[in-house]
PDB file of N, CA and C in Angstrom:
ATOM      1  N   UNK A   1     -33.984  -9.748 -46.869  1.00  0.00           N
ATOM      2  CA  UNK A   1     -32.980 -10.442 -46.089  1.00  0.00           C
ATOM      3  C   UNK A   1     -32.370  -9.437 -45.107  1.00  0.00           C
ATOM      4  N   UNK A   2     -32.699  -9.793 -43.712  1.00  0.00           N
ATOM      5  CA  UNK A   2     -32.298  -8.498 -42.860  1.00  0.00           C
ATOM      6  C   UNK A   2     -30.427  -8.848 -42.640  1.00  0.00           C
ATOM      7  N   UNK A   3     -29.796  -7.476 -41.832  1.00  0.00           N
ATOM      8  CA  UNK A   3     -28.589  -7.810 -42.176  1.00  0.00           C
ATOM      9  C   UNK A   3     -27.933  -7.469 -41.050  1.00  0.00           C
ATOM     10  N   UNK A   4     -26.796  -8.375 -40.754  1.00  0.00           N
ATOM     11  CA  UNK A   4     -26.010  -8.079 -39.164  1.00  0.00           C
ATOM     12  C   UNK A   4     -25.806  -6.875 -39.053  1.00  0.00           C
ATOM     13  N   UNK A   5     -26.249  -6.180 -37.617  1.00  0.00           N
ATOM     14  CA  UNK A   5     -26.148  -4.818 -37.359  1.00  0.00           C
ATOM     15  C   UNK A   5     -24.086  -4.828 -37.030  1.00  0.00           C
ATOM     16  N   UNK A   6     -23.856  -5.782 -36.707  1.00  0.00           N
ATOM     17  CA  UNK A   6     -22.325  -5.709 -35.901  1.00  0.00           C
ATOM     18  C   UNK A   6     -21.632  -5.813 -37.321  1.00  0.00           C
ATOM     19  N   UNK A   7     -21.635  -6.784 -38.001  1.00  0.00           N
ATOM     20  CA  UNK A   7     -20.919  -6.783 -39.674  1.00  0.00           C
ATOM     21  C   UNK A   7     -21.194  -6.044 -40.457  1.00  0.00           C
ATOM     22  N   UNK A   8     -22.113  -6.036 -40.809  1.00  0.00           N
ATOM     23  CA  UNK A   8     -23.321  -5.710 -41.871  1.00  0.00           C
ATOM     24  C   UNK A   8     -23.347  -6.547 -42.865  1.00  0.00           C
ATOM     25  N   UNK A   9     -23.155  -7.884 -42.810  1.00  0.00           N
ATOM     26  CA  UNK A   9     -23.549  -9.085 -43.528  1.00  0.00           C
ATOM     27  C   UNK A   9     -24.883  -9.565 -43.336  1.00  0.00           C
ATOM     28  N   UNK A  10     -25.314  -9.745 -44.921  1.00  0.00           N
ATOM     29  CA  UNK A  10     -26.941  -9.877 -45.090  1.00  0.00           C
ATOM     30  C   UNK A  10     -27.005 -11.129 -44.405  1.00  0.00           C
ATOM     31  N   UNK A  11     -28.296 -11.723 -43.868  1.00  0.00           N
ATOM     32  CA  UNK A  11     -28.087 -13.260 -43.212  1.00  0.00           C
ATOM     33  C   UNK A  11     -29.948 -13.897 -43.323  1.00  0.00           C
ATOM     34  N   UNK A  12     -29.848 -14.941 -43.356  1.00  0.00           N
ATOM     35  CA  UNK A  12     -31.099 -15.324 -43.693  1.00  0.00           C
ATOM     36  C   UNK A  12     -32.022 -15.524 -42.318  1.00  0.00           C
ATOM     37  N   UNK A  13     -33.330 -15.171 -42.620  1.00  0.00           N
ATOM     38  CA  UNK A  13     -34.177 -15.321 -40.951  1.00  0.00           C
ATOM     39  C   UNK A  13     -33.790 -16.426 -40.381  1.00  0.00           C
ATOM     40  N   UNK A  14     -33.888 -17.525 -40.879  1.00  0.00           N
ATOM     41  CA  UNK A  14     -33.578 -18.554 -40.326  1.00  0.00           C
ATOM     42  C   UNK A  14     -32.237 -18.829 -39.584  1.00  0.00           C
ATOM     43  N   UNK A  15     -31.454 -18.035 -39.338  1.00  0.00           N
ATOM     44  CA  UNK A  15     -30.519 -18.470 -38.836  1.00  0.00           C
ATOM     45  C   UNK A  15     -30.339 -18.458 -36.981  1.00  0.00           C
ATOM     46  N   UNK A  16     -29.816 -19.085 -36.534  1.00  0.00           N
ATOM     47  CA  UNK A  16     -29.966 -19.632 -34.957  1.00  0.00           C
ATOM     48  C   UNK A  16     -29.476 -18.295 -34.360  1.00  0.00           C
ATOM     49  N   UNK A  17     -28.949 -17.520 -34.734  1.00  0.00           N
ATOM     50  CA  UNK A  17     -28.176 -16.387 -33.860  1.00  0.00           C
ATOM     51  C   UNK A  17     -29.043 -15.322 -34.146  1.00  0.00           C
ATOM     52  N   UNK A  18     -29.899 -15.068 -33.388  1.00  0.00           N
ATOM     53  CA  UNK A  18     -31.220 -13.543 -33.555  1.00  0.00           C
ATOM     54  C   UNK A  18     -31.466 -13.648 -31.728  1.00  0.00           C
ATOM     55  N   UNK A  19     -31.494 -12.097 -31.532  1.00  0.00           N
ATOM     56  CA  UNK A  19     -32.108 -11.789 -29.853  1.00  0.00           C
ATOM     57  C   UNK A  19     -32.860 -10.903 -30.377  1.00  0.00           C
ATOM     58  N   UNK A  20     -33.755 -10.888 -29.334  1.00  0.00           N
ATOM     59  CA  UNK A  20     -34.936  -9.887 -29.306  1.00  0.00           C
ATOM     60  C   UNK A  20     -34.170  -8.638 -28.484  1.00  0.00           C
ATOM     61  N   UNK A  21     -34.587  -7.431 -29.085  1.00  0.00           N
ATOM     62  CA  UNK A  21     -34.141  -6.387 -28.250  1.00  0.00           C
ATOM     63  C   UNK A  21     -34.766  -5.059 -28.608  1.00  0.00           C
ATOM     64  N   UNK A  22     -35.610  -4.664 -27.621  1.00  0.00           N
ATOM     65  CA  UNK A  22     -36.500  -3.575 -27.361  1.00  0.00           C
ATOM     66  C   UNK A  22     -37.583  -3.265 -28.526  1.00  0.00           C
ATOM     67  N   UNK A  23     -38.386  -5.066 -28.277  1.00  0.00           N
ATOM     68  CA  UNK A  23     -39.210  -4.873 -28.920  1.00  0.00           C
ATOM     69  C   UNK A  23     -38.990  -5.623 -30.758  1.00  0.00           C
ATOM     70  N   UNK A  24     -37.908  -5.372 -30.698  1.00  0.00           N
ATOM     71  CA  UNK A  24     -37.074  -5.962 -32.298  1.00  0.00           C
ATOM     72  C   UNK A  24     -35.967  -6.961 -32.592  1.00  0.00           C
ATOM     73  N   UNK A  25     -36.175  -7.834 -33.754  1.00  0.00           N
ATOM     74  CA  UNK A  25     -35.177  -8.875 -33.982  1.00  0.00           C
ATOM     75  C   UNK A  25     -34.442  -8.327 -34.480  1.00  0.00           C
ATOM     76  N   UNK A  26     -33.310  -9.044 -33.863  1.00  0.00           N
ATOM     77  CA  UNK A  26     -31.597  -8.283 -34.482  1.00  0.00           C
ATOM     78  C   UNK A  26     -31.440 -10.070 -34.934  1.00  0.00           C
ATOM     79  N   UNK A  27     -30.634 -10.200 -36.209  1.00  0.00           N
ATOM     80  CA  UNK A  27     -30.486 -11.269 -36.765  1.00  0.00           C
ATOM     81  C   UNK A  27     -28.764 -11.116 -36.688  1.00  0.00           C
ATOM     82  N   UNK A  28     -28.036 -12.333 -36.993  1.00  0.00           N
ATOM     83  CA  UNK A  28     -26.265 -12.086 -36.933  1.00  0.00           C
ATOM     84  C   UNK A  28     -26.103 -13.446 -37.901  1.00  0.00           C
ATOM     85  N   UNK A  29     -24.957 -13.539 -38.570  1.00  0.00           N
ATOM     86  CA  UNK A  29     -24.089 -14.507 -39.271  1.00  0.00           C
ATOM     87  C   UNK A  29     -23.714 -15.166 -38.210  1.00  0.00           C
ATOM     88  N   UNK A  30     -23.411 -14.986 -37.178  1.00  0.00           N
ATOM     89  CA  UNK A  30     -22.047 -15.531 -35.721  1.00  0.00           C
ATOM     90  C   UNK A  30     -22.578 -15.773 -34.260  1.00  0.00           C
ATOM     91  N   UNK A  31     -22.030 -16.334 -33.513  1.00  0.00           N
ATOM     92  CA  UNK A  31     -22.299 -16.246 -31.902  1.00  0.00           C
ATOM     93  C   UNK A  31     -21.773 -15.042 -31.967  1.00  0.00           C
ATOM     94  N   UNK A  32     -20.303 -14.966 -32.330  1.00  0.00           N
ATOM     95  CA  UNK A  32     -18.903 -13.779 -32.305  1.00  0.00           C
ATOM     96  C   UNK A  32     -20.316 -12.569 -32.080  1.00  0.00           C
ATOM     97  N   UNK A  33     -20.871 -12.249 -33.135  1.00  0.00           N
ATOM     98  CA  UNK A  33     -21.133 -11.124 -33.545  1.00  0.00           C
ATOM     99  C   UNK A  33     -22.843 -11.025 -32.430  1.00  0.00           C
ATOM    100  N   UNK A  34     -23.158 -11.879 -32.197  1.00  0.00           N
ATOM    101  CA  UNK A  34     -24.170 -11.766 -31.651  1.00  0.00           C
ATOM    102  C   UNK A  34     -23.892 -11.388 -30.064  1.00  0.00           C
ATOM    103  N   UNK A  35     -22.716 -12.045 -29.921  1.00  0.00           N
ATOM    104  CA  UNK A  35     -22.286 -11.388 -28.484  1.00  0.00           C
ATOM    105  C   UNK A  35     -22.044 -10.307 -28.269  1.00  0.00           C
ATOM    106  N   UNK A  36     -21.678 -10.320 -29.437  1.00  0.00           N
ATOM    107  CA  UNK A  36     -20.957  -8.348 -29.113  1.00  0.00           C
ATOM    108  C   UNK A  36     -22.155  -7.267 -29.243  1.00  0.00           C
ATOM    109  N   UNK A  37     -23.064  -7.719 -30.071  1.00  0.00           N
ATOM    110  CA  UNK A  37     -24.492  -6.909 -30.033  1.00  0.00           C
ATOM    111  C   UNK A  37     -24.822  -6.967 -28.708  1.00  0.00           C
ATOM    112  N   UNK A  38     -25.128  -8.328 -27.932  1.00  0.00           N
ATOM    113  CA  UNK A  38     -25.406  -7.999 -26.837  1.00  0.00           C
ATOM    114  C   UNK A  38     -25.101  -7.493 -25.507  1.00  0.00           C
ATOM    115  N   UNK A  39     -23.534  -7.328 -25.480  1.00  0.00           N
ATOM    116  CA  UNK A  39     -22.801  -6.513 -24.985  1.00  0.00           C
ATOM    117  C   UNK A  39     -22.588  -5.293 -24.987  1.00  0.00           C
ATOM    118  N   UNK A  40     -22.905  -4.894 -26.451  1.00  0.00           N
ATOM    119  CA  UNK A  40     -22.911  -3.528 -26.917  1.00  0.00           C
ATOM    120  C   UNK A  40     -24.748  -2.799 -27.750  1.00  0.00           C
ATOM    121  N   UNK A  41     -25.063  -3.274 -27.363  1.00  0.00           N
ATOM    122  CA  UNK A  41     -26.362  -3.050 -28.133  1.00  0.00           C
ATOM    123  C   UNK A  41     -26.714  -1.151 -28.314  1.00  0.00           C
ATOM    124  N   UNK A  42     -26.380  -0.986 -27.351  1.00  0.00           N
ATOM    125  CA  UNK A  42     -26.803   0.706 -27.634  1.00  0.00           C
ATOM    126  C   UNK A  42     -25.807   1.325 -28.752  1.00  0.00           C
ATOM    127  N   UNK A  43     -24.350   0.675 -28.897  1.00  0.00           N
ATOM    128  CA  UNK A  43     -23.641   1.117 -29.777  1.00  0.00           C
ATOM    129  C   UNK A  43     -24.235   0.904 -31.095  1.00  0.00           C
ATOM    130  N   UNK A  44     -25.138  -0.394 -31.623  1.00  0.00           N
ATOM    131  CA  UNK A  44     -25.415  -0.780 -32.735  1.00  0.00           C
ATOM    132  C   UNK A  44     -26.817  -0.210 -32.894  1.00  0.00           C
ATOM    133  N   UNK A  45     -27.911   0.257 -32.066  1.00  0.00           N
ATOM    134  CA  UNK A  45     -28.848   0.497 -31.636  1.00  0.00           C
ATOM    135  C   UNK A  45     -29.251   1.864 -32.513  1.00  0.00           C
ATOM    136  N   UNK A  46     -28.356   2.429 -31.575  1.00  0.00           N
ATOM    137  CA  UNK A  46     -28.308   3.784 -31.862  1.00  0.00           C
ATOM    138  C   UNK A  46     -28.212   4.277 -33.194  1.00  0.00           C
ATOM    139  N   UNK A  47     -27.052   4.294 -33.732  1.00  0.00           N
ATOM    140  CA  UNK A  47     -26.781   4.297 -34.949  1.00  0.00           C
ATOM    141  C   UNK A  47     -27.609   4.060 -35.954  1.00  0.00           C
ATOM    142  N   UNK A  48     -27.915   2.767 -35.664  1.00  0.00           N
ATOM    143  CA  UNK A  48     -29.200   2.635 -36.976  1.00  0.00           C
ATOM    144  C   UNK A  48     -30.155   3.196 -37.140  1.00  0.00           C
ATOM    145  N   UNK A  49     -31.254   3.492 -36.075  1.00  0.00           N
ATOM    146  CA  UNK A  49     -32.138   3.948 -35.384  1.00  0.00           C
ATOM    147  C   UNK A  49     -31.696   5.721 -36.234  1.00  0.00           C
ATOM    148  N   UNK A  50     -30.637   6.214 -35.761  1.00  0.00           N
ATOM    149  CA  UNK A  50     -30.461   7.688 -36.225  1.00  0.00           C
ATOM    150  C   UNK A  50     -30.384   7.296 -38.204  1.00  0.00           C
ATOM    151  N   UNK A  51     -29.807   6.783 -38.938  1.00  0.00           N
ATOM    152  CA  UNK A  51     -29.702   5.914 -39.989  1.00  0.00           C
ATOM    153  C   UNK A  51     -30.968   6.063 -40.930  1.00  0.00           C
ATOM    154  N   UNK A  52     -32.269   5.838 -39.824  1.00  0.00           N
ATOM    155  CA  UNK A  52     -33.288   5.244 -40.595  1.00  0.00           C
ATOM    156  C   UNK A  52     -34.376   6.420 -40.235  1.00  0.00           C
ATOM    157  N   UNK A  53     -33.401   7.446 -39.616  1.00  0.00           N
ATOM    158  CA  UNK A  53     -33.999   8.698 -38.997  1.00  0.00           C
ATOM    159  C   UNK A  53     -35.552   8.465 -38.139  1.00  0.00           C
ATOM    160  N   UNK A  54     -34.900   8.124 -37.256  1.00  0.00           N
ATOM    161  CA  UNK A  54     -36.253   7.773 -35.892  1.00  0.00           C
ATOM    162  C   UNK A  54     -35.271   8.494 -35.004  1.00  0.00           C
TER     163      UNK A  54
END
């Protein structure tokens, strides 16, 4: 179960709020939260990315 990069609430694939971004699905609980990923994406991006050490 992948999990909101902006909350970090687990959320099921199926849910209507996922963008594609560089190549990868970002999944969200929210519009709220999905907007702000896409507004901010390098903030949430980044982080994980260093996280998962890439």
């Amino acid at each position: 179960m992948p999990r909101d990069p902006v909350c970090g609430m687990r959320v099921d694939e199926d849910t209507p709020y996922n963008l594609e971004y560089d190549d990868e699905t970002y999944y969200f609980c929210s519009a709220s939260c999905a907007q702000e990923f896409q507004e901010n994406s390098e903030d949430y991006v980044s982080p994980l990315q260093e996280s998962l050490g890439e």
